[in-house]
N, C-alpha and C. Protein backbone atom coordinates (compact mmCIF):
# COMPACT_ATOMS: atom_id res chain seq x y z
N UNK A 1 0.85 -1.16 0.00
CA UNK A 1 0.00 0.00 0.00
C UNK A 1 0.91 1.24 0.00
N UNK A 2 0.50 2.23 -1.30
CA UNK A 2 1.69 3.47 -0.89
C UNK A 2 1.13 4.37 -0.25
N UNK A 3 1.95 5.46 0.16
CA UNK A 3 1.52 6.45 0.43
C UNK A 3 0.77 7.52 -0.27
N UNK A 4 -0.26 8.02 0.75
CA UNK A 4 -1.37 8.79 -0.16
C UNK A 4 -0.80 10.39 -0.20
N UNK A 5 -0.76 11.54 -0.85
CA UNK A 5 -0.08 12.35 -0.78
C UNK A 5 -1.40 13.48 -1.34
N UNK A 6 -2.17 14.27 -0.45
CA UNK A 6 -3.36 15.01 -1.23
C UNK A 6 -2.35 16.50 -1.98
N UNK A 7 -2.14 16.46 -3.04
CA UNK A 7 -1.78 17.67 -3.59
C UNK A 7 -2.78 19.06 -4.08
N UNK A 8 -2.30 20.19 -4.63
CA UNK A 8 -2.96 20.83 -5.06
C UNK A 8 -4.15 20.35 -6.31
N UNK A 9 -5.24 19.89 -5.47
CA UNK A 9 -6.25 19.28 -6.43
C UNK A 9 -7.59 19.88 -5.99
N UNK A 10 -8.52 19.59 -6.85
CA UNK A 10 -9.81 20.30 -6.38
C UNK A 10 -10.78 19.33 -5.71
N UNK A 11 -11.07 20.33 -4.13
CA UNK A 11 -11.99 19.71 -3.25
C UNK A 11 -12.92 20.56 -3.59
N UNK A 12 -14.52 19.98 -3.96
CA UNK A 12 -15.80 20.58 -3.78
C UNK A 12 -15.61 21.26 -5.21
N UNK A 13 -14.69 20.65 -6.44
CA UNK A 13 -15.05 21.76 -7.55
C UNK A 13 -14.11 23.54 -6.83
N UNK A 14 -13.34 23.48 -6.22
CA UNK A 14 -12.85 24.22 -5.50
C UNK A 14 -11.32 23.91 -5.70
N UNK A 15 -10.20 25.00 -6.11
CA UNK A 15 -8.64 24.87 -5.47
C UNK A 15 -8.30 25.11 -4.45
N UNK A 16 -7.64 24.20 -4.22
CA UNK A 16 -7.13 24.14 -2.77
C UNK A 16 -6.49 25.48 -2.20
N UNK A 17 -5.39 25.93 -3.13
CA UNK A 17 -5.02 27.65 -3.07
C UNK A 17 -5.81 28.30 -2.81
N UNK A 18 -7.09 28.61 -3.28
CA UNK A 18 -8.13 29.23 -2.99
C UNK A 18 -8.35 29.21 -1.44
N UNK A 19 -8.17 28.08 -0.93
CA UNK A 19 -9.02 27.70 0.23
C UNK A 19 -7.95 28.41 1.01
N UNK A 20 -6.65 28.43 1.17
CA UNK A 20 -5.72 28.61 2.32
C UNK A 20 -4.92 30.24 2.73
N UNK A 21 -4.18 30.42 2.82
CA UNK A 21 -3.25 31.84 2.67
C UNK A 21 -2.36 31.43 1.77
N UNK A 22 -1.92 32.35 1.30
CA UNK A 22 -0.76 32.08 0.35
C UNK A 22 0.49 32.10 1.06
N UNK A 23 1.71 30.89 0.29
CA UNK A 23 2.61 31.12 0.86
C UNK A 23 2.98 32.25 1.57
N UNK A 24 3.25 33.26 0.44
CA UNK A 24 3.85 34.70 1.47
C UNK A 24 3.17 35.22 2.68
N UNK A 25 2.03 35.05 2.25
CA UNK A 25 1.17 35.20 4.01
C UNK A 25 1.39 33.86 4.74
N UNK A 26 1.84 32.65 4.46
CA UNK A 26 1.86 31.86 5.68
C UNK A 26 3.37 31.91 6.31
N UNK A 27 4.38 32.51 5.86
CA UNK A 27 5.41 32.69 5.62
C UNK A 27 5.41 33.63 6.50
N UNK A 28 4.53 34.87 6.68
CA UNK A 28 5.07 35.90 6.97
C UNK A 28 4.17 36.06 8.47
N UNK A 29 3.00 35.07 8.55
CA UNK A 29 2.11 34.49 9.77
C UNK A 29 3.02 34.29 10.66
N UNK A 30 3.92 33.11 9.98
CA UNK A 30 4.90 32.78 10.70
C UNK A 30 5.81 33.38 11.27
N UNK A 31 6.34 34.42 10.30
CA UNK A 31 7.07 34.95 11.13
C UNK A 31 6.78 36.00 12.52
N UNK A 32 5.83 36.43 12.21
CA UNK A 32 4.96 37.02 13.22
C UNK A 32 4.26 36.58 14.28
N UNK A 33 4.63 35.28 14.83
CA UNK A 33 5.06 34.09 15.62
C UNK A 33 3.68 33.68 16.28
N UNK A 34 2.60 33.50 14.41
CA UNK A 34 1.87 32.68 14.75
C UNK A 34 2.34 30.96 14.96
N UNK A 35 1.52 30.37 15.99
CA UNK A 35 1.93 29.16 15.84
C UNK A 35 2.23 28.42 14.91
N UNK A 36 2.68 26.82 14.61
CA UNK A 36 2.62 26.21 12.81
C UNK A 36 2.42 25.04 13.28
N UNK A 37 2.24 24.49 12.28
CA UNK A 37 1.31 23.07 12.63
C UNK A 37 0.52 22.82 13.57
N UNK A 38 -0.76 23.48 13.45
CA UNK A 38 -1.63 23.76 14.12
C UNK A 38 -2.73 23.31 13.34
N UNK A 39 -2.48 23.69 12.11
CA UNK A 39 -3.77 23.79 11.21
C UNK A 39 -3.91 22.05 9.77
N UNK A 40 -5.10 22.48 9.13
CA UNK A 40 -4.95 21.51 8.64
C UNK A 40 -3.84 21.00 7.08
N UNK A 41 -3.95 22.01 6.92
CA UNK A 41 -2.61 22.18 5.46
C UNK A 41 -1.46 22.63 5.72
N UNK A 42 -0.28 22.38 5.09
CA UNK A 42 0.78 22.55 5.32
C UNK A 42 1.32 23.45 3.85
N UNK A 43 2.28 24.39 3.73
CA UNK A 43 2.64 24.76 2.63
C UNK A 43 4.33 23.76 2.58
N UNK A 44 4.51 23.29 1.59
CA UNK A 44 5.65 22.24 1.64
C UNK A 44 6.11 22.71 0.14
N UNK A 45 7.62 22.19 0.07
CA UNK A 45 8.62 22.04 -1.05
C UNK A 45 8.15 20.35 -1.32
N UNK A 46 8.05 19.97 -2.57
CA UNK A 46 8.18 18.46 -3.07
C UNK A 46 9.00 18.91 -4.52
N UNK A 47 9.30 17.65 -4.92
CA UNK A 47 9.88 17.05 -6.30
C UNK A 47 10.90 18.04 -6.61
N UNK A 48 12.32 18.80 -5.76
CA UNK A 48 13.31 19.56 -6.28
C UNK A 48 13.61 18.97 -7.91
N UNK A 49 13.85 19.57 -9.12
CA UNK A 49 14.59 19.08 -9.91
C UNK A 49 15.75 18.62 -9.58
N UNK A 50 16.40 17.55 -10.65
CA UNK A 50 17.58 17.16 -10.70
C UNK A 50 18.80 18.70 -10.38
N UNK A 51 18.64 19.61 -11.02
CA UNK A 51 19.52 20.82 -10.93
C UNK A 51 19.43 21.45 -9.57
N UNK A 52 18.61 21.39 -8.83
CA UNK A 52 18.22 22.33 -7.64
C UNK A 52 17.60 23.56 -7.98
N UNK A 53 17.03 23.79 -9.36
CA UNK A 53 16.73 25.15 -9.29
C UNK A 53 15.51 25.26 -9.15
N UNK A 54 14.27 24.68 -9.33
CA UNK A 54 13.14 24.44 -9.69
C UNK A 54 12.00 23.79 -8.42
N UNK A 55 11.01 24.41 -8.09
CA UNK A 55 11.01 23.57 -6.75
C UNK A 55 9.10 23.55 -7.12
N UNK A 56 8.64 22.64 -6.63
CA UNK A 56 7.01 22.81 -6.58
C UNK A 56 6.77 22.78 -5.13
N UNK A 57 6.23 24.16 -4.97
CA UNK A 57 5.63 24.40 -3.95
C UNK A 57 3.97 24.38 -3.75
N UNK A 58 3.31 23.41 -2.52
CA UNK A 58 2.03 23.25 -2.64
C UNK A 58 1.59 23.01 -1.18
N UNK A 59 0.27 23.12 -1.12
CA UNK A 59 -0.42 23.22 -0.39
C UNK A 59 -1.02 21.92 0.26
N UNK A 60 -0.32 21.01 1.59
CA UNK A 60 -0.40 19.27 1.41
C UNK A 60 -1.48 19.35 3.03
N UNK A 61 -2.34 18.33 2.65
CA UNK A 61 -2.90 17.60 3.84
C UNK A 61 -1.71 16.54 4.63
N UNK A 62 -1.24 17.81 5.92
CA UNK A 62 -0.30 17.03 6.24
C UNK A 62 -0.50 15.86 7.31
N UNK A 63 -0.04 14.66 6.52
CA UNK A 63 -0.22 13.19 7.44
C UNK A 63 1.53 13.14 7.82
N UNK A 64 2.20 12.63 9.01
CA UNK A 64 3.25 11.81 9.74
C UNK A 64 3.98 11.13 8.28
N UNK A 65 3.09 10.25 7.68
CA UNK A 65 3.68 9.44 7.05
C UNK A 65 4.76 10.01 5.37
N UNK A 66 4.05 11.52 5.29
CA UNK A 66 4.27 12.08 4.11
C UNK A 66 5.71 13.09 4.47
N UNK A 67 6.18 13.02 5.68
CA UNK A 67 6.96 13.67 6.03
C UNK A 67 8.54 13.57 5.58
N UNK A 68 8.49 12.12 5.37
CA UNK A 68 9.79 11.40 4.64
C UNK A 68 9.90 11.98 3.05
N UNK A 69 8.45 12.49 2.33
CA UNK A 69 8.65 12.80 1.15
C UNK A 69 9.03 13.80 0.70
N UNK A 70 8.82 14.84 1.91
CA UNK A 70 9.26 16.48 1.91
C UNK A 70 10.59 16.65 1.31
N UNK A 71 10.63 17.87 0.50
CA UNK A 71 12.08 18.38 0.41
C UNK A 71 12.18 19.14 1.37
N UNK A 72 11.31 20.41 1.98
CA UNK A 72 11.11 21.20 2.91
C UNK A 72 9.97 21.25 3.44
N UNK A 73 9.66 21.40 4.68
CA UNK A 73 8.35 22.07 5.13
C UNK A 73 8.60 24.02 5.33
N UNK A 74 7.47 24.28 5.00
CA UNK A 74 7.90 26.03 5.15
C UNK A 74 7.22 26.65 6.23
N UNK A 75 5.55 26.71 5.93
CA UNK A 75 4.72 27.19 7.26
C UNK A 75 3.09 26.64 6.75
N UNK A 76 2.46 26.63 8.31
CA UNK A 76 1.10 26.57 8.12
C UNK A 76 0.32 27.06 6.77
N UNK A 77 -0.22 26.45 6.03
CA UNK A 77 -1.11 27.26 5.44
C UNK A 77 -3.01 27.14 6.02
N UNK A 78 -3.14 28.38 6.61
CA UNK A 78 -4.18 28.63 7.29
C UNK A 78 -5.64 28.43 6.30
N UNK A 79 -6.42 28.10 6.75
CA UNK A 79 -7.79 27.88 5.95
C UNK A 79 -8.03 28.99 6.30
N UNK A 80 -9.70 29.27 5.64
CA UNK A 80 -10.35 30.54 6.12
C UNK A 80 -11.12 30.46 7.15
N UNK A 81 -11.40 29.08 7.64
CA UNK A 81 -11.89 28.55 8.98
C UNK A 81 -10.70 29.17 9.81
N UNK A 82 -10.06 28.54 9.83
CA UNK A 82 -8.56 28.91 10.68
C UNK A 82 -8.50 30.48 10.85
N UNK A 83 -8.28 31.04 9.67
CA UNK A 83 -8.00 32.25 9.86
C UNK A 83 -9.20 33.31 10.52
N UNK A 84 -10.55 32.40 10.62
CA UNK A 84 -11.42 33.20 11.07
C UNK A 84 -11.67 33.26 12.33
N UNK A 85 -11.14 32.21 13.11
CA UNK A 85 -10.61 31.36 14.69
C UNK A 85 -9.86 32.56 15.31
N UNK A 86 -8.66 33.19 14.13
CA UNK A 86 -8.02 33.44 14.99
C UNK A 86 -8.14 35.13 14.81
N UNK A 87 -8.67 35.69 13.73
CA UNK A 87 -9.22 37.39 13.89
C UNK A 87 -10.36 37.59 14.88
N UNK A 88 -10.55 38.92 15.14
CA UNK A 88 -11.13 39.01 16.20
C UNK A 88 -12.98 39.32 15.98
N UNK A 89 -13.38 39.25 17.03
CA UNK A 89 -14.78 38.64 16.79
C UNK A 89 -15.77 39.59 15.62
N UNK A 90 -15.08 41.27 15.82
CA UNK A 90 -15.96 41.93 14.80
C UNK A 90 -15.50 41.97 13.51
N UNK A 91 -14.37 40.88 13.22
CA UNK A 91 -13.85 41.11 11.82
C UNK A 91 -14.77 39.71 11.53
N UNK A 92 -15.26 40.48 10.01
CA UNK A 92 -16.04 39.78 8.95
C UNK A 92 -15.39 39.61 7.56
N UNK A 93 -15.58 39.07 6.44
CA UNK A 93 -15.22 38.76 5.45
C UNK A 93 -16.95 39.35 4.26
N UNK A 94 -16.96 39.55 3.50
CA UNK A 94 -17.85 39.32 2.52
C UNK A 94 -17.50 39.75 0.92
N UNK A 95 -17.92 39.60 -0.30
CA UNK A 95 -17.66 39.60 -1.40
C UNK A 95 -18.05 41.03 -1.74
N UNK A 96 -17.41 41.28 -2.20
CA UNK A 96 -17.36 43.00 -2.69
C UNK A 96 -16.60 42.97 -4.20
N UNK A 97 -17.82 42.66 -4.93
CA UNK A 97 -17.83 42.85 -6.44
C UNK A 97 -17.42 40.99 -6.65
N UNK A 98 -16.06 41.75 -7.61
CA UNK A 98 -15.40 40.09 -8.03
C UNK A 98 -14.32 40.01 -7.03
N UNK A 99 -14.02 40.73 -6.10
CA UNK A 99 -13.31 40.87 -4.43
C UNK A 99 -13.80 40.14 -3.53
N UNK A 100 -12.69 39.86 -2.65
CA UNK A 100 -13.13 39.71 -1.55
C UNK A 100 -12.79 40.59 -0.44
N UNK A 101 -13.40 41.26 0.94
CA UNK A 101 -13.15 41.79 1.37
C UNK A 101 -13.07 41.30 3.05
N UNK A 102 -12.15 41.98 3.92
CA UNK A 102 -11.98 41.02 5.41
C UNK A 102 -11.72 42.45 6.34
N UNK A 103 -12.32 42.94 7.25
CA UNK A 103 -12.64 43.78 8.31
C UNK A 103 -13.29 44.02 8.96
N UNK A 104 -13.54 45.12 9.21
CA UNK A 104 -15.16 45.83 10.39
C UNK A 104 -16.01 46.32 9.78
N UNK A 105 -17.10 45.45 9.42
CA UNK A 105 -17.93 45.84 8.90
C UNK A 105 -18.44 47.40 9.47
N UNK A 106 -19.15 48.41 8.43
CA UNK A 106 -19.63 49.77 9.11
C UNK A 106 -18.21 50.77 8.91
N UNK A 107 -16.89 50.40 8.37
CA UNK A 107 -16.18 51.77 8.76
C UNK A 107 -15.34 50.88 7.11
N UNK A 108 -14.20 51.89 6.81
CA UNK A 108 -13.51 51.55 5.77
C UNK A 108 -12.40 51.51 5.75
N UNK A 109 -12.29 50.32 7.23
CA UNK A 109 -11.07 49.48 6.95
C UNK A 109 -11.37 48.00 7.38
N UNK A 110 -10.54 47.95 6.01
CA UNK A 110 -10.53 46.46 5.53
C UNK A 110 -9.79 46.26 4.76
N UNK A 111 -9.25 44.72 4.13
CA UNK A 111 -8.11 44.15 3.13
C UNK A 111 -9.28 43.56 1.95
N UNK A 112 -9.10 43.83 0.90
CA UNK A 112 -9.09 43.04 -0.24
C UNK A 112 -8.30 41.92 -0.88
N UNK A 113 -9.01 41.10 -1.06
CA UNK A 113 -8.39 39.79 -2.02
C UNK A 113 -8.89 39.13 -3.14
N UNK A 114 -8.44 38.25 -3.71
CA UNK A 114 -9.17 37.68 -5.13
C UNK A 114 -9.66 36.53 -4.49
N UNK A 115 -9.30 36.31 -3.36
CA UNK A 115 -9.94 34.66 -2.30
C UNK A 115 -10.29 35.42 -1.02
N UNK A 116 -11.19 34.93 -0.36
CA UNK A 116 -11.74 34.94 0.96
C UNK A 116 -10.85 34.89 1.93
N UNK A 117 -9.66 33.11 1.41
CA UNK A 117 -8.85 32.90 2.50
C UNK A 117 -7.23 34.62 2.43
N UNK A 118 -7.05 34.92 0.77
CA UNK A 118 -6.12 36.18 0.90
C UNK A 118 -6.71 37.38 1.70
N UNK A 119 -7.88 37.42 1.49
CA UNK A 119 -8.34 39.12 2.02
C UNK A 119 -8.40 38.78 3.66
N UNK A 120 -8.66 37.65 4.01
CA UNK A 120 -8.71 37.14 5.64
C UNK A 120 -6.83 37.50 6.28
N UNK A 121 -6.18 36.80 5.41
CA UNK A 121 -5.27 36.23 5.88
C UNK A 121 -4.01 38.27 5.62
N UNK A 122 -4.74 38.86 5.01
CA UNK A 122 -4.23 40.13 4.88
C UNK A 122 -5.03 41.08 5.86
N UNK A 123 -5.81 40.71 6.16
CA UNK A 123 -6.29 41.28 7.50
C UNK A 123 -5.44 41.15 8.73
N UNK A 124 -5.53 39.87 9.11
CA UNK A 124 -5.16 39.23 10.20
C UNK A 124 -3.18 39.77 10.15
N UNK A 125 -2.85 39.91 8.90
CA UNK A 125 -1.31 40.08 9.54
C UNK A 125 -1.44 42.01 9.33
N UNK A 126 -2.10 42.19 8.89
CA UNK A 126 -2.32 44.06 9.43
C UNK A 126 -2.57 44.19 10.62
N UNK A 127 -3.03 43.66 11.15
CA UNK A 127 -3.54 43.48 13.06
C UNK A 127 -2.50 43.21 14.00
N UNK A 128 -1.90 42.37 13.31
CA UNK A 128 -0.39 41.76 13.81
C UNK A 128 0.54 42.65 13.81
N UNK A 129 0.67 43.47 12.73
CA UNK A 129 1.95 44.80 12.33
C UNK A 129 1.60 45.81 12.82
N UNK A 130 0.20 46.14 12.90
CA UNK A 130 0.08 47.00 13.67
C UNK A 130 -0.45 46.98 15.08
N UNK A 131 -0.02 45.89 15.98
CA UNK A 131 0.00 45.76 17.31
C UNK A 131 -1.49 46.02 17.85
N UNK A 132 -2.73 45.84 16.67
CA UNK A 132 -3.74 45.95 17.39
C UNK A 132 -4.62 44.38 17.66
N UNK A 133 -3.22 43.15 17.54
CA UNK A 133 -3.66 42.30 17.89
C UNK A 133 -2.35 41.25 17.93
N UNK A 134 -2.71 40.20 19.29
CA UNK A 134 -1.32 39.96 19.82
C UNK A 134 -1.42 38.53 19.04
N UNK A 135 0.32 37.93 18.87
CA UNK A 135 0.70 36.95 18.03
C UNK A 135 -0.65 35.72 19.55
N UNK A 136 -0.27 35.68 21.16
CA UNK A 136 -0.61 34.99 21.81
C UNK A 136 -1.89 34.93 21.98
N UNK A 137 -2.56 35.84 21.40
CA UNK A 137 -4.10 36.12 21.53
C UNK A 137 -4.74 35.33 20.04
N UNK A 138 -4.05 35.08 19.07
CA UNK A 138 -4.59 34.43 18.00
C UNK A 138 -4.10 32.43 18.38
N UNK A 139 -3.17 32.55 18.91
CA UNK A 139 -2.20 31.14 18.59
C UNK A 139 -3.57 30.42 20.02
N UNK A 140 -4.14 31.50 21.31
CA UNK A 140 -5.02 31.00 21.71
C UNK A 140 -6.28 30.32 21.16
N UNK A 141 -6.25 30.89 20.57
CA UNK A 141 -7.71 30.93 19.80
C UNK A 141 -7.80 29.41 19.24
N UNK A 142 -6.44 29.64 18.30
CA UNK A 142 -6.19 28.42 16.80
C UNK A 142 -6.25 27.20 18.04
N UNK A 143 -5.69 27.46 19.00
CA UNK A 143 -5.34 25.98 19.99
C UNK A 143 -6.45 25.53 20.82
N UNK A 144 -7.43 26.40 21.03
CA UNK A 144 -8.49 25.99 21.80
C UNK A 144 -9.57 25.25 21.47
């Protein structure tokens, strides 16, 4: 029996990218010392080319067993469940045009994205940079 490996494929008629933060936001979550491996996707390096130059980076349902296949692990990639766990209770998300939009509803601030999970996940690290929300006050949240 081999190992099962869920790659960037479509759940629900849906991409998986769609569903998560993008690297650079899980990357940069991270560095902003949200927790990692917490959540249910992982952003990972697989299949380096022969040269080293070339790398596929994707978005894996991470199982124990798939860990041997990694070239790298990098950071969480947060769902929009996840990311909604961990913004705070009056931040909302809704579709604004062919946008998506993630803030306080009633005033005009908020992040835009082309996904639910980008405009969330660009919220949540504006909150973070600007100290109006703590790395330990979200990593509570994600863990509870």
């Amino acid at each position: 029996m081999g190992i099962q490996i869920i790659l960037t494929t479509t759940i629900l008629d849906m991409n998986l990218n769609d569903q998560v933060c993008s690297l650079s936001q899980a990357e940069k979550l991270k560095e902003l010392g949200i927790e990692q491996r917490k959540g249910i996707f992982e952003w990972c390096v697989f299949m380096p080319d022969p040269t080293g130059e070339h790398h596929f980076y994707a978005p894996v349902y991470f199982q124990e067993e798939i860990e041997q296949q990694l070239h790298e692990w990098i950071a969480s990639a947060f769902t929009v469940a996840e990311l909604g766990i961990m913004l705070p209770e009056e931040s909302t998300s809704w579709r604004d045009g062919t946008m998506w939009a993630c803030g306080e509803m009633g005033t005009d601030l908020y992040m835009l994205g082309k996904t639910q999970a980008e405009a969330m996940a660009k919220e949540l690290i504006t909150l973070l940079e600007t100290k109006d929300l703590t790395p330990e006050e979200c990593n509570k949240r994600l863990t509870a």
